[in-house]
N, C-alpha and C. Protein backbone atom coordinates (compact mmCIF):
# COMPACT_ATOMS: atom_id res chain seq x y z
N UNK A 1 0.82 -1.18 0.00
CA UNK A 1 0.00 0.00 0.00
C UNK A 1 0.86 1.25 0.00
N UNK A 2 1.89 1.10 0.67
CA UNK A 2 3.04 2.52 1.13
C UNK A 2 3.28 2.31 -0.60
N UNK A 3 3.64 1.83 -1.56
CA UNK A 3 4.66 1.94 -2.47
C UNK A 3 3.77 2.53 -3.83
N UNK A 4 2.22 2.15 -3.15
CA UNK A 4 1.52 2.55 -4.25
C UNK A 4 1.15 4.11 -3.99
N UNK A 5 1.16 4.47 -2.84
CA UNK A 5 1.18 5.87 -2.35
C UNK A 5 1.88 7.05 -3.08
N UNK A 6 3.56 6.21 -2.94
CA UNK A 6 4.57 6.59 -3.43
C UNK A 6 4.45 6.83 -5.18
N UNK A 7 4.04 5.64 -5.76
CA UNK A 7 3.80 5.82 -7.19
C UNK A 7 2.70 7.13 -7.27
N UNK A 8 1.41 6.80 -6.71
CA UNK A 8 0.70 7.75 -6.83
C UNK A 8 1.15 9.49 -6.67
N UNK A 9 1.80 9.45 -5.68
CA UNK A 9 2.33 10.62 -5.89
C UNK A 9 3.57 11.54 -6.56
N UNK A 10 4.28 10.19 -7.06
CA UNK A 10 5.24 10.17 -8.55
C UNK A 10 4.07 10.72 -9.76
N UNK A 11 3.03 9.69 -10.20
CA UNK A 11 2.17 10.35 -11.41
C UNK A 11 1.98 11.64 -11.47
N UNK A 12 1.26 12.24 -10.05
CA UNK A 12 0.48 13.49 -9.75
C UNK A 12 1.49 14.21 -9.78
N UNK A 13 2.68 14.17 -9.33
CA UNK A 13 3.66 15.56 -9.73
C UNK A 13 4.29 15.61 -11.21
N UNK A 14 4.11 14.15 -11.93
CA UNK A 14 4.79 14.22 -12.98
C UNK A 14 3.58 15.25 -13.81
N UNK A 15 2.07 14.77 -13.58
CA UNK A 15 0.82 15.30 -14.58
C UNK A 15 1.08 16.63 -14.41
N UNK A 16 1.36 17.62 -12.99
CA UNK A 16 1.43 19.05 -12.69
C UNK A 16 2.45 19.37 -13.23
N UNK A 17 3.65 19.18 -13.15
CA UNK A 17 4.62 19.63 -13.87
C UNK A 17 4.55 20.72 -15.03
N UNK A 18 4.93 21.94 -15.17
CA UNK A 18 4.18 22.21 -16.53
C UNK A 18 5.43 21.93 -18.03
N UNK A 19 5.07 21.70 -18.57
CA UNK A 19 5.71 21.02 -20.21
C UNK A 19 6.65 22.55 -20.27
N UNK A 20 7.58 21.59 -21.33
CA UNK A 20 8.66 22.48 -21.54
C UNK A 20 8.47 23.24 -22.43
N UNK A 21 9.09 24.48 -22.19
CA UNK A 21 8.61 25.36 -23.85
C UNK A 21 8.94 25.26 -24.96
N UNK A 22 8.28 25.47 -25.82
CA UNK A 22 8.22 24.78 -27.05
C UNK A 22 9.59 25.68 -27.49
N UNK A 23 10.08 25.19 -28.87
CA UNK A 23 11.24 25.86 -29.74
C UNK A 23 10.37 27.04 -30.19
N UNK A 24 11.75 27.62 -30.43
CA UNK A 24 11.31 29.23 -31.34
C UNK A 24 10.90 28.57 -33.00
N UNK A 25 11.14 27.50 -32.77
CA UNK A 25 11.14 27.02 -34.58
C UNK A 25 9.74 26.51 -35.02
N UNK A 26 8.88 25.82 -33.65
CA UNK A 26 7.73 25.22 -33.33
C UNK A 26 7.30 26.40 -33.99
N UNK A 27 6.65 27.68 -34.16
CA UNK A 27 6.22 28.70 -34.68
C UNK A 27 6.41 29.06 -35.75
N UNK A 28 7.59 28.31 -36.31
CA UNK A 28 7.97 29.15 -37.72
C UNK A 28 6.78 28.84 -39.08
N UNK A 29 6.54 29.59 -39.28
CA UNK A 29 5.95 29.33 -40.89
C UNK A 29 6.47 29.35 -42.31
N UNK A 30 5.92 28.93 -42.99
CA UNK A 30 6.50 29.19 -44.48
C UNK A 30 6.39 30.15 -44.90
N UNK A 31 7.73 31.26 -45.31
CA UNK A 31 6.71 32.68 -46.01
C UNK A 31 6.88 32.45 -47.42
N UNK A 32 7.55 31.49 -48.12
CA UNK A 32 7.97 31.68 -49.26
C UNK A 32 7.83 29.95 -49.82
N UNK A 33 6.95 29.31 -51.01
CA UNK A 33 7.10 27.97 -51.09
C UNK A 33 6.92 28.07 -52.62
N UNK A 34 7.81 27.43 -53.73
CA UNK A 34 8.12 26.92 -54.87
C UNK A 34 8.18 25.74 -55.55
N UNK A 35 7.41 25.58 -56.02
CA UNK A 35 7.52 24.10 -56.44
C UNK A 35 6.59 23.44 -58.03
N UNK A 36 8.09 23.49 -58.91
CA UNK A 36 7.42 22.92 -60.11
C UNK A 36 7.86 22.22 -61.04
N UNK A 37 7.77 21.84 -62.51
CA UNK A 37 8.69 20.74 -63.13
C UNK A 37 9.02 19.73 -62.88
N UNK A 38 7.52 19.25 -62.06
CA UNK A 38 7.51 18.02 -61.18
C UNK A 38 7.23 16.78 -62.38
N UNK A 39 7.81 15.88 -62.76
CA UNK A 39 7.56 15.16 -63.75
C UNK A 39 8.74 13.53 -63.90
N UNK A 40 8.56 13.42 -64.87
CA UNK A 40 9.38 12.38 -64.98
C UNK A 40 11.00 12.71 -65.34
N UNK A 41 11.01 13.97 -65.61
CA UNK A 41 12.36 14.37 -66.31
C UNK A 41 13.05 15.40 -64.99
N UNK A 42 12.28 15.67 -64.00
CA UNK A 42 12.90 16.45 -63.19
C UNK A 42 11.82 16.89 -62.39
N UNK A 43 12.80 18.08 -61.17
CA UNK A 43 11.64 18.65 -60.10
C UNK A 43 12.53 19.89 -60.44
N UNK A 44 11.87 21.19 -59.53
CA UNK A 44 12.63 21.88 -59.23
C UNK A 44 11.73 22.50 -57.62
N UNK A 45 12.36 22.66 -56.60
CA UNK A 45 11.99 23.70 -55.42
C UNK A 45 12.28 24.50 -54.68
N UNK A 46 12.05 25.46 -53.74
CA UNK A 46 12.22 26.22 -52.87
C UNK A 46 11.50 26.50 -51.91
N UNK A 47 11.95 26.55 -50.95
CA UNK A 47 10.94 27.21 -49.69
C UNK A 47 12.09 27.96 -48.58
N UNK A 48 10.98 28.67 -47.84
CA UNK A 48 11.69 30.01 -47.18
C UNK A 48 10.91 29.90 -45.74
N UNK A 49 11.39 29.54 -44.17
CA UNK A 49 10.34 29.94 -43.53
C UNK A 49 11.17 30.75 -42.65
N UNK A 50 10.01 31.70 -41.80
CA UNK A 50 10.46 32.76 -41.04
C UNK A 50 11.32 32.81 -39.83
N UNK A 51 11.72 31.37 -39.60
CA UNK A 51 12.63 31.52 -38.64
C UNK A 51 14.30 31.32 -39.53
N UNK A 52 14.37 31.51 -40.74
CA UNK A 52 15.81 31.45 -41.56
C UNK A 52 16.10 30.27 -42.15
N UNK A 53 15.39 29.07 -42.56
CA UNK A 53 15.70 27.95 -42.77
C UNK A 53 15.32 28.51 -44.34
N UNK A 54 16.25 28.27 -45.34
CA UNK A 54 15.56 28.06 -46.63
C UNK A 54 16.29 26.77 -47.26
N UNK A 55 15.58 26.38 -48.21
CA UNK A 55 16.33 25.07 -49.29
C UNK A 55 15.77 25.33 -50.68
N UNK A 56 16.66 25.08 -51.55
CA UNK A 56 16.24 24.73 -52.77
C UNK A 56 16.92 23.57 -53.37
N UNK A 57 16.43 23.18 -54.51
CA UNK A 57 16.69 21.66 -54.96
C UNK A 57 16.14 22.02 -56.62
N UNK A 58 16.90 21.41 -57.50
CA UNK A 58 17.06 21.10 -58.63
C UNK A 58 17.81 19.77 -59.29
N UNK A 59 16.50 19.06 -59.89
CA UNK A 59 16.81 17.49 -60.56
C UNK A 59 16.66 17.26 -61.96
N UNK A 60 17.13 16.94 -62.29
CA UNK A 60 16.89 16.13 -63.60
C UNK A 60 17.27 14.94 -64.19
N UNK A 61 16.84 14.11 -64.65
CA UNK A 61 17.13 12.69 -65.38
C UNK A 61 18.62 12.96 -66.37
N UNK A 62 19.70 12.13 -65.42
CA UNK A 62 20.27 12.36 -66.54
C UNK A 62 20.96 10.81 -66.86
N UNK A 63 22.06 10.97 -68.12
CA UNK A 63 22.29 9.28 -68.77
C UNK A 63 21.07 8.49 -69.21
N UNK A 64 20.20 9.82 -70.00
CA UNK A 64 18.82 8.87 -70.45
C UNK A 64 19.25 7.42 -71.40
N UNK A 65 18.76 7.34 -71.15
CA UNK A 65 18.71 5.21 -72.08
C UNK A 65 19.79 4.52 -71.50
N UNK A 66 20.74 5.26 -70.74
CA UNK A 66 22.10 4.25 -70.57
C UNK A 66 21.73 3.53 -69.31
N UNK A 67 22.69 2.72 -68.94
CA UNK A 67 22.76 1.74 -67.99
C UNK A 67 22.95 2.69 -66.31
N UNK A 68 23.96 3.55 -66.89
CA UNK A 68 23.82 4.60 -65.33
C UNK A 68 22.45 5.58 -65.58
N UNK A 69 21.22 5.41 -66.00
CA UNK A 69 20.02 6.74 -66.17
C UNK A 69 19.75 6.70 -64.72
N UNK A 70 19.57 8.18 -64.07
CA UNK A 70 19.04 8.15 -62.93
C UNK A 70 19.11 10.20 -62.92
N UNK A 71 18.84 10.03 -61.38
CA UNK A 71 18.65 11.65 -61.16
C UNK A 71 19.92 12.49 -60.88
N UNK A 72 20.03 13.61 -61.51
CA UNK A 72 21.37 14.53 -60.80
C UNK A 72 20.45 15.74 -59.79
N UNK A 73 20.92 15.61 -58.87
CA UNK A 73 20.26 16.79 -58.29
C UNK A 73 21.78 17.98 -57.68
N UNK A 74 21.22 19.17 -57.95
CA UNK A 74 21.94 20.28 -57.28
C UNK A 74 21.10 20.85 -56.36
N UNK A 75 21.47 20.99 -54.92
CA UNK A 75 20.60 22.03 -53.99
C UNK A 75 21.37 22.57 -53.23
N UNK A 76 20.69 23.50 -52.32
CA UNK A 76 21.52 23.88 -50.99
C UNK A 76 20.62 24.13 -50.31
N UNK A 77 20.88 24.49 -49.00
CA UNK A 77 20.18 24.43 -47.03
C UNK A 77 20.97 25.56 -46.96
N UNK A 78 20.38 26.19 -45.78
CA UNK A 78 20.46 27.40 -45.09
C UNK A 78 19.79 27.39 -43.68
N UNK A 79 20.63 27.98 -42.68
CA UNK A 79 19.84 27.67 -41.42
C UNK A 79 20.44 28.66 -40.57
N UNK A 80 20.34 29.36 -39.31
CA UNK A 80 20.74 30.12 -38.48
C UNK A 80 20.79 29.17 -37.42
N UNK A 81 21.97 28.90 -36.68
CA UNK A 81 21.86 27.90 -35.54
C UNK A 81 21.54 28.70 -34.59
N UNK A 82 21.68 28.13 -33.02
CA UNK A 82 20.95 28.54 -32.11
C UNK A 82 22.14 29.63 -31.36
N UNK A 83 23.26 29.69 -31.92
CA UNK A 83 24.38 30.73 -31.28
C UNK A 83 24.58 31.68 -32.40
N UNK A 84 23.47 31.78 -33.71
CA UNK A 84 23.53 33.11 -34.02
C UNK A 84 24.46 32.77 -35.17
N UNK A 85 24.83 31.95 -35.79
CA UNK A 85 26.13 31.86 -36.82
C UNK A 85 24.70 31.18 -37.74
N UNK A 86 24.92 32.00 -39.10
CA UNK A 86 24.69 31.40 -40.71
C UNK A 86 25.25 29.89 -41.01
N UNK A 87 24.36 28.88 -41.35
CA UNK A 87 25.27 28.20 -42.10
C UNK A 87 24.71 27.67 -43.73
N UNK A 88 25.43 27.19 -44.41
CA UNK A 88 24.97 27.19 -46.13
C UNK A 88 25.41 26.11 -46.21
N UNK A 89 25.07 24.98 -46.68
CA UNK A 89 25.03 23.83 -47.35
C UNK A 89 25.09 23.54 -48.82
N UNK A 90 25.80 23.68 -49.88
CA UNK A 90 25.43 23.16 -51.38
C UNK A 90 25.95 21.45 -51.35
N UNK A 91 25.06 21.48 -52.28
CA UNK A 91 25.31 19.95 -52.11
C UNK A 91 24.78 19.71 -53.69
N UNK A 92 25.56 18.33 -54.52
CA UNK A 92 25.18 17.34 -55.89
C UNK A 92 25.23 15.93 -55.46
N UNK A 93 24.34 15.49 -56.04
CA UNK A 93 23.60 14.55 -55.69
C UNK A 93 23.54 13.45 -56.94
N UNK A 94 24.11 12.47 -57.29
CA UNK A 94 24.03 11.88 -58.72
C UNK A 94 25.04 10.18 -58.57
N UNK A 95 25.51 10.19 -59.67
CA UNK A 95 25.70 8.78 -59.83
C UNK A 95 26.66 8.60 -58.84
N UNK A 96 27.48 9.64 -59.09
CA UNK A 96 28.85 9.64 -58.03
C UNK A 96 28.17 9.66 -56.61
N UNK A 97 27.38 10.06 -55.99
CA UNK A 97 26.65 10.37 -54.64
C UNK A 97 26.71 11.43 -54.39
N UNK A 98 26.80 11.85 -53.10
CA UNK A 98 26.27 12.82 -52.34
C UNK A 98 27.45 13.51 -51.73
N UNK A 99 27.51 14.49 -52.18
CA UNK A 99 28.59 15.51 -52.30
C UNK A 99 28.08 16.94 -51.62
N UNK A 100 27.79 16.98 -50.40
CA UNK A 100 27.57 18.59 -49.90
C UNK A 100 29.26 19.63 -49.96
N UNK A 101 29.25 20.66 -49.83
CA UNK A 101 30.28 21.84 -49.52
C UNK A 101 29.48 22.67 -48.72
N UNK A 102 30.52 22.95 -47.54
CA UNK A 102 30.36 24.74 -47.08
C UNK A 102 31.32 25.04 -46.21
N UNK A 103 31.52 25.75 -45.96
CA UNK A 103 32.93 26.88 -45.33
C UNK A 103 32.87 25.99 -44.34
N UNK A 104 31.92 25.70 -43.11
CA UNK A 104 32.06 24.88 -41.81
C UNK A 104 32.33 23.30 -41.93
N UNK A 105 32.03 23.02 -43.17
CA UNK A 105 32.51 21.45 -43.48
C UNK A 105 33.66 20.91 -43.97
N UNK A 106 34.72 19.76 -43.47
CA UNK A 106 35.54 19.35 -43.33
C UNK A 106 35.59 19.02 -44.73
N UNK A 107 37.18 19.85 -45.24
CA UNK A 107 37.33 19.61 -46.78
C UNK A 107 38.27 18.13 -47.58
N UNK A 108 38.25 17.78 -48.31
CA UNK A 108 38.68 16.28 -48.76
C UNK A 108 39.99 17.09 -49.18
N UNK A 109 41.05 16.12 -48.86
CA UNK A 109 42.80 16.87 -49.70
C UNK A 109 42.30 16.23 -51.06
């Protein structure tokens, strides 16, 4: 009986507790969204939301008929971290793989 007391009053402070506050990002909206050339031969997009995150992306089919046919994509990311520093992402995307660059990322000799 004592241990169920104990639980019981573990639940009841856990239920009062009040929840943690949400991120500044939980709020963000989209102000800016792009998106077209959606097809079999390619995409293209963009979006922008108000807390600094943007991306865009550009694909297309390439090595049509050959044995390597598949997608090349070029994009980049953008983000403001939480100490206030920019960061930029470009990145290609294709047979070779996945190839990002940016000033904060560790460069290949």
């Amino acid at each position: 009986m004592k241990s169920f007391i104990v639980l019981a009053l573990f639940v009841a402070a856990a239920v009062a507790a009040p929840a943690a506050p949400l991120s500044p990002d939980a709020a963000a909206e989209v102000v800016e969204y792009e998106n077209d050339n959606i097809g079999i031969g390619g995409y293209h997009y963009r979006v922008r939301t108000s807390n600094g995150i943007a991306a865009e992306e550009d694909a297309q089919l390439a090595d049509v008929g050959s044995e390597d046919e598949g997608i090349a994509v070029r994009g980049s990311f953008s983000y403001v971290a939480p100490d206030g520093v920019s960061y930029l992402v470009e990145y290609v995307a294709d047979k070779n793989g996945f190839r990002p660059s940016g000033k904060h990322l560790p460069q290949n000799a």
